[in-house]
Protein backbone atom coordinates (compact mmCIF):
# COMPACT_ATOMS: atom_id res chain seq x y z
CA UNK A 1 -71.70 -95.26 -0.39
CA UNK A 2 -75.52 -94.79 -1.04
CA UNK A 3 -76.58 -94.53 -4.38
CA UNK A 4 -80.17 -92.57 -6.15
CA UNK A 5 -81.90 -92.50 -9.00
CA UNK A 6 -83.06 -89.33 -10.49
CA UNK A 7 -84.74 -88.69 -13.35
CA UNK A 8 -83.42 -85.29 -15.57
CA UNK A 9 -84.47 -83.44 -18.42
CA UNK A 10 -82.87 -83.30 -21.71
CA UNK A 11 -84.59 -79.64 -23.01
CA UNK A 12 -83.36 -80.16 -26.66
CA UNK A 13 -84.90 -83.53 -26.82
CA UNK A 14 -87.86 -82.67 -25.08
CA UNK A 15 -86.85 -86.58 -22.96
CA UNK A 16 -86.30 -87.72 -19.72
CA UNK A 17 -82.84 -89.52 -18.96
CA UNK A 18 -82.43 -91.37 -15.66
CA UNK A 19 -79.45 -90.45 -13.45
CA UNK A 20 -77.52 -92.08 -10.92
CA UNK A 21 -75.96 -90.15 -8.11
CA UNK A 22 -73.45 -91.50 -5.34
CA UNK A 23 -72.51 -90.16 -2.64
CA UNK A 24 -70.27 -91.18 0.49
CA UNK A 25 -71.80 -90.79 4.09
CA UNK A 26 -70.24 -92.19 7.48
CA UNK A 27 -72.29 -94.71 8.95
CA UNK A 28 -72.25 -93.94 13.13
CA UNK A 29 -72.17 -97.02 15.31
CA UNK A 30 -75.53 -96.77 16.75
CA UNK A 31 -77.27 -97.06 13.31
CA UNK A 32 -77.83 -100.12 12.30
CA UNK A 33 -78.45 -100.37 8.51
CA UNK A 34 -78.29 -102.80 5.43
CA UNK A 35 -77.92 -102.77 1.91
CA UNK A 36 -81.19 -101.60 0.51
CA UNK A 37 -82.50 -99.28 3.54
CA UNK A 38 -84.31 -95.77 3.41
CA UNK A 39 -81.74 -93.95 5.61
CA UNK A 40 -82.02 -89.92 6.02
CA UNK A 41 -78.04 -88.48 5.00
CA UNK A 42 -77.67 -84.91 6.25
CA UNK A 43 -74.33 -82.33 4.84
CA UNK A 44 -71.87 -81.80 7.48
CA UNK A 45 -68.58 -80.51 7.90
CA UNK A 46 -65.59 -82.27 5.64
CA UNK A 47 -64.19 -85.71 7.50
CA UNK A 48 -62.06 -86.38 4.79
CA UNK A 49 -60.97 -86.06 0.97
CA UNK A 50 -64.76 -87.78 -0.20
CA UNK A 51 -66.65 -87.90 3.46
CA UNK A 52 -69.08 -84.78 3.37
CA UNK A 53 -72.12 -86.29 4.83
CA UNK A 54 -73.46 -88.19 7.99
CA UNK A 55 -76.34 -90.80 8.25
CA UNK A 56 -78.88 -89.12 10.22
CA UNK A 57 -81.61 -91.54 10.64
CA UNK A 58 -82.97 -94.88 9.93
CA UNK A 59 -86.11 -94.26 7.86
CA UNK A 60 -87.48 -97.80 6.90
CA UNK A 61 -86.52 -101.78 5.72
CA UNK A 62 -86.26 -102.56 1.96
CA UNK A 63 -88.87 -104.68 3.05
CA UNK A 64 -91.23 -102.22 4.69
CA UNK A 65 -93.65 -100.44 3.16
């Protein structure tokens, strides 16, 4: 499951809210990730009921800069 942050518009309010947004991507074998990583998730074909994306790449650490 990777979860983002977004920041939206409320027009009538003339505010900002922030948004979370989660989505489910398979994680392939050969990509090795952990909790807090900048991965790259690309659409593909439905693999199940919720699994409409693939992890791509590996962009950085949650340490890295």
């Amino acid at each position: 499951t990777i979860e983002f942050e977004r920041t939206k518009l409320i027009s009538k309010y003339e505010r900002y809210i922030k948004t979370k947004t989660k989505m489910h991507a398979r994680l392939p074998s050969e990509i090795d990730v952990e909790v807090g990583d900048y991965i790259q998730v690309q659409e593909c074909r439905p693999l199940s009921k919720i699994l409409h994306h693939v992890v791509v790449k590996k962009i950085r650490g949650r340490d890295e800069k």
